[in-house]
N, C-alpha and C. Protein backbone atom coordinates (compact mmCIF):
# COMPACT_ATOMS: atom_id res chain seq x y z
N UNK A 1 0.84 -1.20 0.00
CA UNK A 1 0.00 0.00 0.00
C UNK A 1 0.87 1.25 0.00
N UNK A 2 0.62 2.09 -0.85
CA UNK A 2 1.30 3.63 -1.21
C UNK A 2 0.54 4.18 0.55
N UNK A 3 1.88 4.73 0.94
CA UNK A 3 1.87 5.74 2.08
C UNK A 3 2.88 6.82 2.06
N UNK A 4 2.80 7.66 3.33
CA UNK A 4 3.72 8.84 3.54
C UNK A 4 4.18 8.77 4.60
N UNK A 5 5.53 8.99 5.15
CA UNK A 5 5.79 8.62 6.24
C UNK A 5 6.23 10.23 6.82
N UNK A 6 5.79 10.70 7.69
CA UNK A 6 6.71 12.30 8.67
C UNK A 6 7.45 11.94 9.35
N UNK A 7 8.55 11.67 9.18
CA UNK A 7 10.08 11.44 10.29
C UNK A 7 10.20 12.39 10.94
N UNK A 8 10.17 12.59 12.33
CA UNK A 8 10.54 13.93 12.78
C UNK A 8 11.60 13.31 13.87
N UNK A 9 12.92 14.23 14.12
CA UNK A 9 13.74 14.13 15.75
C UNK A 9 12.71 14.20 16.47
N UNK A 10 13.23 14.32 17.91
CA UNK A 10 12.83 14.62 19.30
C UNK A 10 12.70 15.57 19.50
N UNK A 11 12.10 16.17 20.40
CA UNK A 11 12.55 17.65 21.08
C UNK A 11 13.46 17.75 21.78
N UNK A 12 14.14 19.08 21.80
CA UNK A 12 15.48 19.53 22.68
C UNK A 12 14.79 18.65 24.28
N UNK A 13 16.27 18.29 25.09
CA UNK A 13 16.06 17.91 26.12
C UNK A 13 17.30 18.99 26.49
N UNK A 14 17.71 18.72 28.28
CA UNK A 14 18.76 19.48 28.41
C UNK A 14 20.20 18.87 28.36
N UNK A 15 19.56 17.62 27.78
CA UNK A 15 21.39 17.22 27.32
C UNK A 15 21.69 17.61 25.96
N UNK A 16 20.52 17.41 25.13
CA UNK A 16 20.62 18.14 24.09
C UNK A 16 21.51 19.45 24.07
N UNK A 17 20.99 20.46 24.73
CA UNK A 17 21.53 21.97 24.81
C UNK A 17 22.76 21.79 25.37
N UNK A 18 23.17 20.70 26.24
CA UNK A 18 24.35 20.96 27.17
C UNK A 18 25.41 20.28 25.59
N UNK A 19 25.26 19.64 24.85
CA UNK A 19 25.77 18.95 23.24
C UNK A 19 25.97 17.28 24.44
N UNK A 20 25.68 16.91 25.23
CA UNK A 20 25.87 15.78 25.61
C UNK A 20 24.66 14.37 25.27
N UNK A 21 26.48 13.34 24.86
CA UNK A 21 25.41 12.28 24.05
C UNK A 21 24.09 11.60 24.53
N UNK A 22 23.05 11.57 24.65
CA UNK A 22 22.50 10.63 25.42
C UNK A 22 22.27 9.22 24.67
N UNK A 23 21.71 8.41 23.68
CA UNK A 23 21.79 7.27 23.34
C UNK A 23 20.70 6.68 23.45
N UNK A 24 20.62 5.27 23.36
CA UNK A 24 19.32 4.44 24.25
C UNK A 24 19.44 4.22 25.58
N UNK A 25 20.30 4.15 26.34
CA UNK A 25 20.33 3.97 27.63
C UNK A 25 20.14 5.57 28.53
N UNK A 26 19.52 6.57 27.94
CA UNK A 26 18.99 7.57 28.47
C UNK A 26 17.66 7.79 28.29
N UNK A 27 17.17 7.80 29.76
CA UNK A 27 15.66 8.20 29.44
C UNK A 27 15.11 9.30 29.47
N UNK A 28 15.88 10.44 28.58
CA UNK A 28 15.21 12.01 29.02
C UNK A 28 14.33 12.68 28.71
N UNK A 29 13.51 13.42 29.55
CA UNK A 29 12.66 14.06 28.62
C UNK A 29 12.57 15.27 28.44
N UNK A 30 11.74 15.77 27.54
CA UNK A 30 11.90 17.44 26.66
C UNK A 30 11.72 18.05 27.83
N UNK A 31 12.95 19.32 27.50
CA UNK A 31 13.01 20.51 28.29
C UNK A 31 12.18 21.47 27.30
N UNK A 32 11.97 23.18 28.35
CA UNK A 32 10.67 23.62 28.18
C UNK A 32 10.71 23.92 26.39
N UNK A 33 11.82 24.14 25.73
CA UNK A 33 12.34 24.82 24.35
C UNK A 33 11.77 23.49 23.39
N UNK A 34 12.31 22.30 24.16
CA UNK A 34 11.71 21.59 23.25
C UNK A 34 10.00 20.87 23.43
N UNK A 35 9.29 21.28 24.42
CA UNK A 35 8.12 21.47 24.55
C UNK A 35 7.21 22.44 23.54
N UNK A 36 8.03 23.27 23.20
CA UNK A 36 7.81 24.25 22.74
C UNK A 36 8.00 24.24 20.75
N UNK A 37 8.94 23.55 20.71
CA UNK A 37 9.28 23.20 19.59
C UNK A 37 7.99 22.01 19.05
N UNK A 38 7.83 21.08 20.24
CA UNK A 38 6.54 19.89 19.76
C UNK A 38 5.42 20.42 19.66
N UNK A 39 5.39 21.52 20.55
CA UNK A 39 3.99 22.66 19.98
C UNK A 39 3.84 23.12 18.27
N UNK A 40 5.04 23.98 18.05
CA UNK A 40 5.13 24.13 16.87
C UNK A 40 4.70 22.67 15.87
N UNK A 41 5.28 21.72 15.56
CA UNK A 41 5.14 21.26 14.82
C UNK A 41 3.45 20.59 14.91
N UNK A 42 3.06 20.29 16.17
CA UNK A 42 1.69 19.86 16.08
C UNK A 42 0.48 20.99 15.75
N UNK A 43 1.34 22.12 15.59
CA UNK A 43 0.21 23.39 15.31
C UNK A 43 -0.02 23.24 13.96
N UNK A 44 1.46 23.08 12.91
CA UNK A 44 1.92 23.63 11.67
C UNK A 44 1.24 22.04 10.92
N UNK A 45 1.14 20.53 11.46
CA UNK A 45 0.69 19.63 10.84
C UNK A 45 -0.54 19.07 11.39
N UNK A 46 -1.49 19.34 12.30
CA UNK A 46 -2.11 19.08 12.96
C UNK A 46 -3.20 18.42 11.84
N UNK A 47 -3.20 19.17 10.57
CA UNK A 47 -4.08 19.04 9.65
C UNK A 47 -3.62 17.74 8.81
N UNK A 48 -2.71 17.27 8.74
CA UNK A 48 -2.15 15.81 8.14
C UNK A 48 -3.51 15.15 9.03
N UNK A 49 -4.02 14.33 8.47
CA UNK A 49 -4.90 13.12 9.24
C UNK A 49 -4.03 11.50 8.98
N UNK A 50 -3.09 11.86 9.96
CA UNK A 50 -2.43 10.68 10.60
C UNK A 50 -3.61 8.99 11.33
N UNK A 51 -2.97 8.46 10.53
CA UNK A 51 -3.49 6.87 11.48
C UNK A 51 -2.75 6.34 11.38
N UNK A 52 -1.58 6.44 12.40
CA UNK A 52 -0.50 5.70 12.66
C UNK A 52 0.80 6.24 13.11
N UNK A 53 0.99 5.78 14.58
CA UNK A 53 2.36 7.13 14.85
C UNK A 53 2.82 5.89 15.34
N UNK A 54 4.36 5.74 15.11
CA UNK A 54 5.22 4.77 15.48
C UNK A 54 6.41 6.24 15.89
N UNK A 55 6.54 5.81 17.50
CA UNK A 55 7.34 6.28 18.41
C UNK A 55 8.55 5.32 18.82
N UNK A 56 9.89 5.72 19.52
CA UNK A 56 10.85 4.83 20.15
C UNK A 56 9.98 4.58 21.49
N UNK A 57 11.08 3.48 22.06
CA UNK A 57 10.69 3.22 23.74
C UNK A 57 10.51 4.70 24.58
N UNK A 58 11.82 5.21 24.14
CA UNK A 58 11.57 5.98 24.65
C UNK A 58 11.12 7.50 24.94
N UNK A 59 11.04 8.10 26.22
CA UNK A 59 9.74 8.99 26.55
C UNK A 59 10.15 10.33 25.70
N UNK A 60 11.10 10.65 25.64
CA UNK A 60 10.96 12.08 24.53
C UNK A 60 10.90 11.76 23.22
N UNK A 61 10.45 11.03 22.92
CA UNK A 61 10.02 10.76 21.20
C UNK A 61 8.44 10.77 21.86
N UNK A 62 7.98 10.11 22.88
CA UNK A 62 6.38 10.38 22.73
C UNK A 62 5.99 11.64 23.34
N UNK A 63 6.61 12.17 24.05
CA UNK A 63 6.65 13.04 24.63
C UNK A 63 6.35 14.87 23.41
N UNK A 64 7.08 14.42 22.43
CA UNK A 64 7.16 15.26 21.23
C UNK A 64 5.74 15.29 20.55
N UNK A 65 4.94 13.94 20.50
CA UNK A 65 3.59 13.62 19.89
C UNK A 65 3.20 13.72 20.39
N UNK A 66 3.21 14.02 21.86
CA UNK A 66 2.04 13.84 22.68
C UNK A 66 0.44 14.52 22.15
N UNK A 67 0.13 15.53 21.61
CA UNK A 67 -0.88 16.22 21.56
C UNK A 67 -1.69 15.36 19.99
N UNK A 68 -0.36 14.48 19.24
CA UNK A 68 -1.66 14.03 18.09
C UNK A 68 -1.64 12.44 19.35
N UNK A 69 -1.11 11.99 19.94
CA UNK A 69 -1.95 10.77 20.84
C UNK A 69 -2.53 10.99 21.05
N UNK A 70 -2.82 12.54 21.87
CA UNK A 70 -4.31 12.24 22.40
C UNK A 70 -5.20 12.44 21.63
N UNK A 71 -5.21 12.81 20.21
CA UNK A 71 -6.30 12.13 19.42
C UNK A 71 -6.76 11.02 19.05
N UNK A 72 -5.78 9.88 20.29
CA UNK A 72 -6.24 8.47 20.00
C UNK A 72 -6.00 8.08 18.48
N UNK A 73 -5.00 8.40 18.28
CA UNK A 73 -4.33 7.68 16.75
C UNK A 73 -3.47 6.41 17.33
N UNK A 74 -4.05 5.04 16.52
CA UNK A 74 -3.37 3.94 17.25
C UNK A 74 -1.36 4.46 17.19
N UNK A 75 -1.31 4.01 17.82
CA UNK A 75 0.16 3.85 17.95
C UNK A 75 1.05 2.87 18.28
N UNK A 76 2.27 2.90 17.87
CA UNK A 76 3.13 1.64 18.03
C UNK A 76 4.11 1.99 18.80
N UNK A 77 5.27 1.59 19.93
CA UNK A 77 6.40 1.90 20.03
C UNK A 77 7.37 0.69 19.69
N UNK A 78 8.27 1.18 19.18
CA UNK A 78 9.19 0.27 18.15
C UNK A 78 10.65 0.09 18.92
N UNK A 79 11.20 -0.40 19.02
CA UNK A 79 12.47 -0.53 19.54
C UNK A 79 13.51 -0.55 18.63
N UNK A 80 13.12 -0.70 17.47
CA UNK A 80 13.58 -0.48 16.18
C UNK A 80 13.78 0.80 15.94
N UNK A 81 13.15 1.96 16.59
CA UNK A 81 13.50 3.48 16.56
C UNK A 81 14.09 4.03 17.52
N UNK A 82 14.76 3.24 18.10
CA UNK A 82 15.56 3.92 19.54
C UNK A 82 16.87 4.31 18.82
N UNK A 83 17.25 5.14 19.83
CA UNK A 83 18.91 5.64 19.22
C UNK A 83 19.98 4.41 19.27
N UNK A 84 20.96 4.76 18.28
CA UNK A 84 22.03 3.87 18.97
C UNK A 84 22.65 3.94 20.40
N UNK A 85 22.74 2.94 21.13
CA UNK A 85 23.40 2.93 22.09
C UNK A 85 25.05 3.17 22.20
N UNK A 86 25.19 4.56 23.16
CA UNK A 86 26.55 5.00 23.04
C UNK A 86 27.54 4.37 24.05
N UNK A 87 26.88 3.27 24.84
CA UNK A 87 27.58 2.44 26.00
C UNK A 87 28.04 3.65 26.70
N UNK A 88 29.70 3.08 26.78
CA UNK A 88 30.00 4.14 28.44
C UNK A 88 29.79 5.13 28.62
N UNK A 89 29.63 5.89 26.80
CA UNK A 89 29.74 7.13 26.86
C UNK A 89 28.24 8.27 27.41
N UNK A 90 27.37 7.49 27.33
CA UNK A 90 26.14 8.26 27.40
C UNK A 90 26.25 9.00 28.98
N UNK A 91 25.80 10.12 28.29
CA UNK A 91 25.44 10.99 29.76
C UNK A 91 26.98 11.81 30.26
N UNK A 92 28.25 11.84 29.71
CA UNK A 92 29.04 11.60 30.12
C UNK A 92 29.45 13.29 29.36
N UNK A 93 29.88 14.30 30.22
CA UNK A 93 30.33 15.71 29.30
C UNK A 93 30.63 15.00 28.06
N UNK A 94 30.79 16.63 27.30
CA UNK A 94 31.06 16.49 26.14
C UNK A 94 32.79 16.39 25.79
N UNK A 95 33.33 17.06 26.69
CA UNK A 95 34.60 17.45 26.67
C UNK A 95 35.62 16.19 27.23
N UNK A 96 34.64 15.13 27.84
CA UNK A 96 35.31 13.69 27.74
C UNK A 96 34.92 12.87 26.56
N UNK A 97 33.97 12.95 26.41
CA UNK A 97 33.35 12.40 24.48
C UNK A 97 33.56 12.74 23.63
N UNK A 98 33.95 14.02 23.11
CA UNK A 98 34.12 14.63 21.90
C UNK A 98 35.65 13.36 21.12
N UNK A 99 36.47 13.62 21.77
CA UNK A 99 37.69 12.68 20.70
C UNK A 99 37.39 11.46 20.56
N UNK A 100 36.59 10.79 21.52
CA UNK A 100 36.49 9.44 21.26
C UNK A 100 35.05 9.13 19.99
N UNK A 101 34.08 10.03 20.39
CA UNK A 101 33.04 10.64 19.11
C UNK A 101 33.70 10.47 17.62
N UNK A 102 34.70 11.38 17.66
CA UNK A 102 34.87 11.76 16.53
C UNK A 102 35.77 10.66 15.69
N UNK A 103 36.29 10.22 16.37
CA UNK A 103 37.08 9.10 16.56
C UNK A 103 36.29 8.05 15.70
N UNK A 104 34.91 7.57 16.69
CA UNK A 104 34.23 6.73 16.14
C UNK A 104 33.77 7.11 14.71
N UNK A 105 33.15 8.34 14.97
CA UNK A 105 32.20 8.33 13.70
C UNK A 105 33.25 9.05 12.24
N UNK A 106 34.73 8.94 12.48
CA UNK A 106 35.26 8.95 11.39
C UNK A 106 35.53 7.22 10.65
N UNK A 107 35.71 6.28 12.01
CA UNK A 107 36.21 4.85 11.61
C UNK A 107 34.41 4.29 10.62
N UNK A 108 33.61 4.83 11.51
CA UNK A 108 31.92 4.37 10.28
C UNK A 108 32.11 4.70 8.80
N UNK A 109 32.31 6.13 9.09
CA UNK A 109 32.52 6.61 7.21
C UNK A 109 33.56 6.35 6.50
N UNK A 110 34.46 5.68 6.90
CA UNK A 110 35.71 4.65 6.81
C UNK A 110 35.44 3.33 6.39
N UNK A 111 33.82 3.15 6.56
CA UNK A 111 33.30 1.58 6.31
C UNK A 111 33.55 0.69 7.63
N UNK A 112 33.93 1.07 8.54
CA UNK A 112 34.35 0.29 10.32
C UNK A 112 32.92 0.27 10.75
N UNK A 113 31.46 -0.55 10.12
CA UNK A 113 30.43 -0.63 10.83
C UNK A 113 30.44 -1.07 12.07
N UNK A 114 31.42 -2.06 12.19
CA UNK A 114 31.19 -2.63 13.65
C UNK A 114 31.62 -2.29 14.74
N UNK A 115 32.54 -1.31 14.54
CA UNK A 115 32.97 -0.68 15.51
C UNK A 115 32.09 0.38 16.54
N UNK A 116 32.25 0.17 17.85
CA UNK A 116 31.42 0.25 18.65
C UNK A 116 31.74 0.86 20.01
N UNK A 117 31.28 1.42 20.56
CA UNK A 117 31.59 2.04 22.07
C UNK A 117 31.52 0.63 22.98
N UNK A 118 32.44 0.50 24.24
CA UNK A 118 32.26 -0.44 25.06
C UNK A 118 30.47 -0.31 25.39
N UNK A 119 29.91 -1.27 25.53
CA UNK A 119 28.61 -1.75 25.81
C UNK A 119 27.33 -0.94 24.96
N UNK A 120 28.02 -0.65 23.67
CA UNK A 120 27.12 0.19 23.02
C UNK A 120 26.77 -0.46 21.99
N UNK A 121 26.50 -0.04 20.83
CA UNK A 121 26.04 -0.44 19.31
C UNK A 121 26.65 0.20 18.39
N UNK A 122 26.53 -1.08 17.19
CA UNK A 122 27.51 -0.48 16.30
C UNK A 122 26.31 -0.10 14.89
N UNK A 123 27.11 0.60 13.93
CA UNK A 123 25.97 1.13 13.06
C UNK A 123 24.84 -0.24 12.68
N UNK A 124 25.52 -1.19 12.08
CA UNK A 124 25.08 -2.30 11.47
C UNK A 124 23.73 -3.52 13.03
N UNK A 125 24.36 -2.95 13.85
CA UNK A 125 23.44 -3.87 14.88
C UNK A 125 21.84 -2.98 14.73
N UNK A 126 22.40 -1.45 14.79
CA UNK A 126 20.77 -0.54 14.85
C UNK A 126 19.99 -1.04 13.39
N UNK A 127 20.48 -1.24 12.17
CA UNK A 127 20.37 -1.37 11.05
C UNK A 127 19.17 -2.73 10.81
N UNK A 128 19.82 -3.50 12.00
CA UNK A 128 19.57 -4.83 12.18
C UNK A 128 17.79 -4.64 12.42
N UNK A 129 18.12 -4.02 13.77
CA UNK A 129 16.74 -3.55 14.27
C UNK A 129 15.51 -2.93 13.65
N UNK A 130 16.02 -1.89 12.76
CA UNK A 130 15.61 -1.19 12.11
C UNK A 130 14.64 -1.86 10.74
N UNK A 131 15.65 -2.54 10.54
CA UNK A 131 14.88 -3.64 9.58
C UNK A 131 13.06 -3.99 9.65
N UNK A 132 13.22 -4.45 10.97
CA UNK A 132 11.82 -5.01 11.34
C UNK A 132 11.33 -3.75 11.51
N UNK A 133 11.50 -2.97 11.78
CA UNK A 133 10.82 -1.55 11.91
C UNK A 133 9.76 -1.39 10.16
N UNK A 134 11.25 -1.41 9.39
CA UNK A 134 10.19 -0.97 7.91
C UNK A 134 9.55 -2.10 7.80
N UNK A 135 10.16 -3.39 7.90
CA UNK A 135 8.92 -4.38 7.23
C UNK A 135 7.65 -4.26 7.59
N UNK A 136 7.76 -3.63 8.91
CA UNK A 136 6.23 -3.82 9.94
C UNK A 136 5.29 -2.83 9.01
N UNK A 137 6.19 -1.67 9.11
CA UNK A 137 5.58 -0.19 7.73
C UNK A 137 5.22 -0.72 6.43
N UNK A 138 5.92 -1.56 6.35
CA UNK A 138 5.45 -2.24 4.39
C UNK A 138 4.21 -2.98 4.36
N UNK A 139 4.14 -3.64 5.78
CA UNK A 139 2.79 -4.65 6.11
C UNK A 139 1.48 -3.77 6.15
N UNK A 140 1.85 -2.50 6.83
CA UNK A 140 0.30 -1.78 7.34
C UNK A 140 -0.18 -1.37 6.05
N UNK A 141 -1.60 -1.84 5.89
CA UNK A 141 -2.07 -1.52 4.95
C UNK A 141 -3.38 -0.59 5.12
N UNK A 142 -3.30 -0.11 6.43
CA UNK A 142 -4.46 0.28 6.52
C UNK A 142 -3.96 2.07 7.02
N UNK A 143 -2.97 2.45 6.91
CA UNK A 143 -2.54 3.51 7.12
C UNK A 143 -1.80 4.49 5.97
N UNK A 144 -2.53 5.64 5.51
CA UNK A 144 -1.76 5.97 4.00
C UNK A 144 -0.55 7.38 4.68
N UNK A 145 -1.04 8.05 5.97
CA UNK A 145 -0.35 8.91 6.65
C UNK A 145 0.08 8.32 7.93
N UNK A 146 1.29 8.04 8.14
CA UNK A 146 2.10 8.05 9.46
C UNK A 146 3.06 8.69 9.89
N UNK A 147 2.95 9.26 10.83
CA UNK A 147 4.02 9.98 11.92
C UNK A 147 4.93 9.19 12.84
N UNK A 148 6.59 9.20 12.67
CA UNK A 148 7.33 8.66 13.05
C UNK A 148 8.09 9.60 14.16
N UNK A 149 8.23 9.37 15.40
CA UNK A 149 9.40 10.26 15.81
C UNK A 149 10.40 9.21 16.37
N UNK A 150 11.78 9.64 16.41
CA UNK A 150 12.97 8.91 16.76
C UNK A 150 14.09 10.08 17.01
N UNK A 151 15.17 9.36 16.69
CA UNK A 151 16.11 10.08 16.98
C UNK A 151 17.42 10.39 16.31
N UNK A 152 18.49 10.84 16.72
CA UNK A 152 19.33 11.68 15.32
C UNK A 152 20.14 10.88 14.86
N UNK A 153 20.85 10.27 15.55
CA UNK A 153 21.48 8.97 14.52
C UNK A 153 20.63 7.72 14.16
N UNK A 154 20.02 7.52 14.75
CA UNK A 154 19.04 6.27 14.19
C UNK A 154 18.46 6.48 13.18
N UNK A 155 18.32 8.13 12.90
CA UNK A 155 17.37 8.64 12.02
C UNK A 155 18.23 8.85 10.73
N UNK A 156 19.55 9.31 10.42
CA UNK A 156 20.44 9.00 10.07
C UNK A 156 20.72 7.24 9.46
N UNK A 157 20.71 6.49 10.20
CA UNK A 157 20.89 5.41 9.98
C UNK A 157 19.39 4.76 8.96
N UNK A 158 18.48 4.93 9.37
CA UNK A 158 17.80 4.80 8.98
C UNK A 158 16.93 5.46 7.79
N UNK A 159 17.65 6.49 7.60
CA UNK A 159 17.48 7.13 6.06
C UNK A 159 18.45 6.28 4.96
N UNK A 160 19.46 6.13 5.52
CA UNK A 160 20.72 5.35 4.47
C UNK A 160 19.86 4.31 4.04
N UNK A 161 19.27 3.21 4.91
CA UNK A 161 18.64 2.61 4.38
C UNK A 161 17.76 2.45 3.26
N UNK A 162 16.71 3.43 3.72
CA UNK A 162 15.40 3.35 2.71
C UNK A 162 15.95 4.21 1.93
N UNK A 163 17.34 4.78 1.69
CA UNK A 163 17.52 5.46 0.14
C UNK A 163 18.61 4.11 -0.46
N UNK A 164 18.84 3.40 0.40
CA UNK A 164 19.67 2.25 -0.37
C UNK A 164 21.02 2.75 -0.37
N UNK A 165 21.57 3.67 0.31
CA UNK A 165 22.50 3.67 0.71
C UNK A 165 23.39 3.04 1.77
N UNK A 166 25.22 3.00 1.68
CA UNK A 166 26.11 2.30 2.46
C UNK A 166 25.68 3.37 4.19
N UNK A 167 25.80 2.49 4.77
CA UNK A 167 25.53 3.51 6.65
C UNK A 167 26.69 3.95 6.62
N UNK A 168 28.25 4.32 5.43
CA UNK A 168 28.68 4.73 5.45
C UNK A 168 28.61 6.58 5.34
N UNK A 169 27.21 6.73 4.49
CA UNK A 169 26.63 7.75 4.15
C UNK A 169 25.90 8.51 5.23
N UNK A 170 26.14 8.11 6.24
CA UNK A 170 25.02 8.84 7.09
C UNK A 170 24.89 9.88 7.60
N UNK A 171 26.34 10.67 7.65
CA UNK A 171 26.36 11.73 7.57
C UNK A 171 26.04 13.16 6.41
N UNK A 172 25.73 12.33 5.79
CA UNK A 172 25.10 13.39 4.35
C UNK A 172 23.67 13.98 5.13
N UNK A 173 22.94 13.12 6.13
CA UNK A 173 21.32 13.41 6.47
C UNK A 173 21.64 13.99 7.49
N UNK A 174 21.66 15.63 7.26
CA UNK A 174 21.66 17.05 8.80
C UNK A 174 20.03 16.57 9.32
N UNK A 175 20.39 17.04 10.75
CA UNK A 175 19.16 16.98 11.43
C UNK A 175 18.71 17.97 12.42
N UNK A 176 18.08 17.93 12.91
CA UNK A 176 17.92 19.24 14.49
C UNK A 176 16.66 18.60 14.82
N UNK A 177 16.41 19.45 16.05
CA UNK A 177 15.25 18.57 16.89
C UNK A 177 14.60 19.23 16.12
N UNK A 178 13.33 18.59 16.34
CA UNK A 178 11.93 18.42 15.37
C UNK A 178 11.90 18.61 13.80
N UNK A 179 12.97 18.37 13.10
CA UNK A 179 13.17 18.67 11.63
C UNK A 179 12.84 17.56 11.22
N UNK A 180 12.24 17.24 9.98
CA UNK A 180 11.41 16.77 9.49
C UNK A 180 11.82 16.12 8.29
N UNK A 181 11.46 14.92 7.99
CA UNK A 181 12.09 13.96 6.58
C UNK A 181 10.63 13.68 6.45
N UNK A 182 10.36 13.86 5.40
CA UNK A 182 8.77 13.22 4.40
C UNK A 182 9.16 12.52 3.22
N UNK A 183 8.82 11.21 3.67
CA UNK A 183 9.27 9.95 3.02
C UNK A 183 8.12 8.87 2.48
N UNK A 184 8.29 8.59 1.01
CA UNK A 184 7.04 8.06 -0.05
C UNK A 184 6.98 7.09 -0.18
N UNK A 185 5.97 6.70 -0.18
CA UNK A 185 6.65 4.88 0.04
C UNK A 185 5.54 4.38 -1.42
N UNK A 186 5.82 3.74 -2.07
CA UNK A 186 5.25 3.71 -4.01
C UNK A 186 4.44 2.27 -3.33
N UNK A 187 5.09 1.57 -2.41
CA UNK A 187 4.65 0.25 -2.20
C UNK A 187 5.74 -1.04 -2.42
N UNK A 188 6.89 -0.29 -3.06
CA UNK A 188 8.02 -1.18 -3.26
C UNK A 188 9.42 -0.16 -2.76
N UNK A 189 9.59 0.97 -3.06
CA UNK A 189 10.81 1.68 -2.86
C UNK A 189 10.31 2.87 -1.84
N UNK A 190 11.48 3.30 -0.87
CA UNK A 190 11.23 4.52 -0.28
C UNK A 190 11.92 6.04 -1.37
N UNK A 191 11.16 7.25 -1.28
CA UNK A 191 11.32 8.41 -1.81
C UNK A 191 11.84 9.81 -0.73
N UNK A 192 12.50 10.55 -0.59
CA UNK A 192 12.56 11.34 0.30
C UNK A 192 11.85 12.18 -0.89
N UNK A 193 11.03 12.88 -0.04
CA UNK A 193 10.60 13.90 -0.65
C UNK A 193 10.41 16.03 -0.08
N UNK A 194 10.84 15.20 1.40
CA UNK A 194 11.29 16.59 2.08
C UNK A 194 12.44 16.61 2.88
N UNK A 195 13.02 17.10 2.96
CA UNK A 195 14.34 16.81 3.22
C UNK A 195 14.80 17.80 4.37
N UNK A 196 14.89 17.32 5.66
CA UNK A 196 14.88 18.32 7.11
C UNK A 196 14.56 19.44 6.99
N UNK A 197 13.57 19.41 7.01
CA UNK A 197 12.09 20.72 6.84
C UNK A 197 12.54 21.46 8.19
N UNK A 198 12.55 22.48 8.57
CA UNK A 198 12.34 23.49 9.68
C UNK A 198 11.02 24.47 9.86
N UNK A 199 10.33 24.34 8.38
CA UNK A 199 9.96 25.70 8.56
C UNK A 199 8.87 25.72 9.36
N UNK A 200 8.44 24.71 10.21
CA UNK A 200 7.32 24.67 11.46
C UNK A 200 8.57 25.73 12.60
N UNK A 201 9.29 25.83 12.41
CA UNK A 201 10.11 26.21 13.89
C UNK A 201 10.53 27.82 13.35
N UNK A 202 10.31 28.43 12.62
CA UNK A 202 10.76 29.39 11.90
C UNK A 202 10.50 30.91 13.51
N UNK A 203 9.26 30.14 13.52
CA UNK A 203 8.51 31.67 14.54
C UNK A 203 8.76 31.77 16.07
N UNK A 204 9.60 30.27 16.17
CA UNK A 204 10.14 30.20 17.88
C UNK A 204 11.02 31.16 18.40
């Protein structure tokens, strides 16, 4: 079945603002800017008639939708949309993460998928996950508009995919909280067709 998918980030939290990683093993939720930011975008699309919001586990991805849930649009949470896990590093300043960061995410675009933070994930394990994520999307047939929120490398990771690109590429897909990927689905191939939209956030 031909659908549309709205990818959106999270909202700012305050690790966000502080630039510190959080991952899957953080459970944070939106600070007031990015409260504010999930306003915006539920003002600016409110009019999409969504049946179907697939959220991560965790709480600031639902936290961001909150206002189209409570229109009682079924929903899914996927574990397949959680961030990669940054192991030791999560939560941890920036100014102890930054070299080992950069570190990593030069050895990925290097083709080093597997390379990985102690107790974390490597590109190719999220990829893994992710998988079952779209098949589940290829199955619904009863949804032609869905709203996705997740997060910035997963989201990343998960664009490489559905454009059929190496997760070597994943840095080509900029992001910011609540920016927006609108993605076509024909019924066989994915389409980007908007490409990290801001302009819901223009008036913040």
């Amino acid at each position: 079945m031909k659908k549309t998918l709205y990818i959106i980030r999270h909202g700012e939290t305050d690790l966000n603002k502080q630039g510190i990683i959080q991952g899957r093993g953080m459970n944070t939720d939106l600070n007031e800017w990015g409260k504010k930011q999930a306003q915006a975008f539920y003002q600016h699309y409110q009019h999409i008639p969504f049946d179907l919001i697939f959220t991560s586990t965790l709480k600031r991805t639902q936290q961001t939708v909150d206002q189209f849930l409570q229109k009682d649009i079924p929903w899914v949470q996927h574990e397949g949309l959680d961030e990669l896990a940054w192991g030791i590093f999560e939560g941890k300043p920036s100014e102890i993460t930054k070299p080992h960061f950069e570190e990593l995410t030069a050895a990925w675009a290097n083709g080093e998928l597997s390379r990985k933070f102690e107790l974390g994930e490597s590109p190719l394990e999220v990829q893994s996950r992710q998988l079952t994520f779209l098949e589940e999307v290829k199955r619904v047939d009863t949804a032609k508009n869905v709203l996705v929120c997740m997060h910035g490398r997963a989201l990343r990771l998960l664009l490489c995919t559905m454009s059929g690109l190496s997760l070597t590429q994943m840095d080509q897909f900029p992001h910011a909280n609540v920016s927006l990927y609108k993605i076509y689905f024909d019924g066989n191939d994915f389409e980007i067709i908007d490409f990290n939209n801001r302009d819901h956030l223009k008036h913040l």
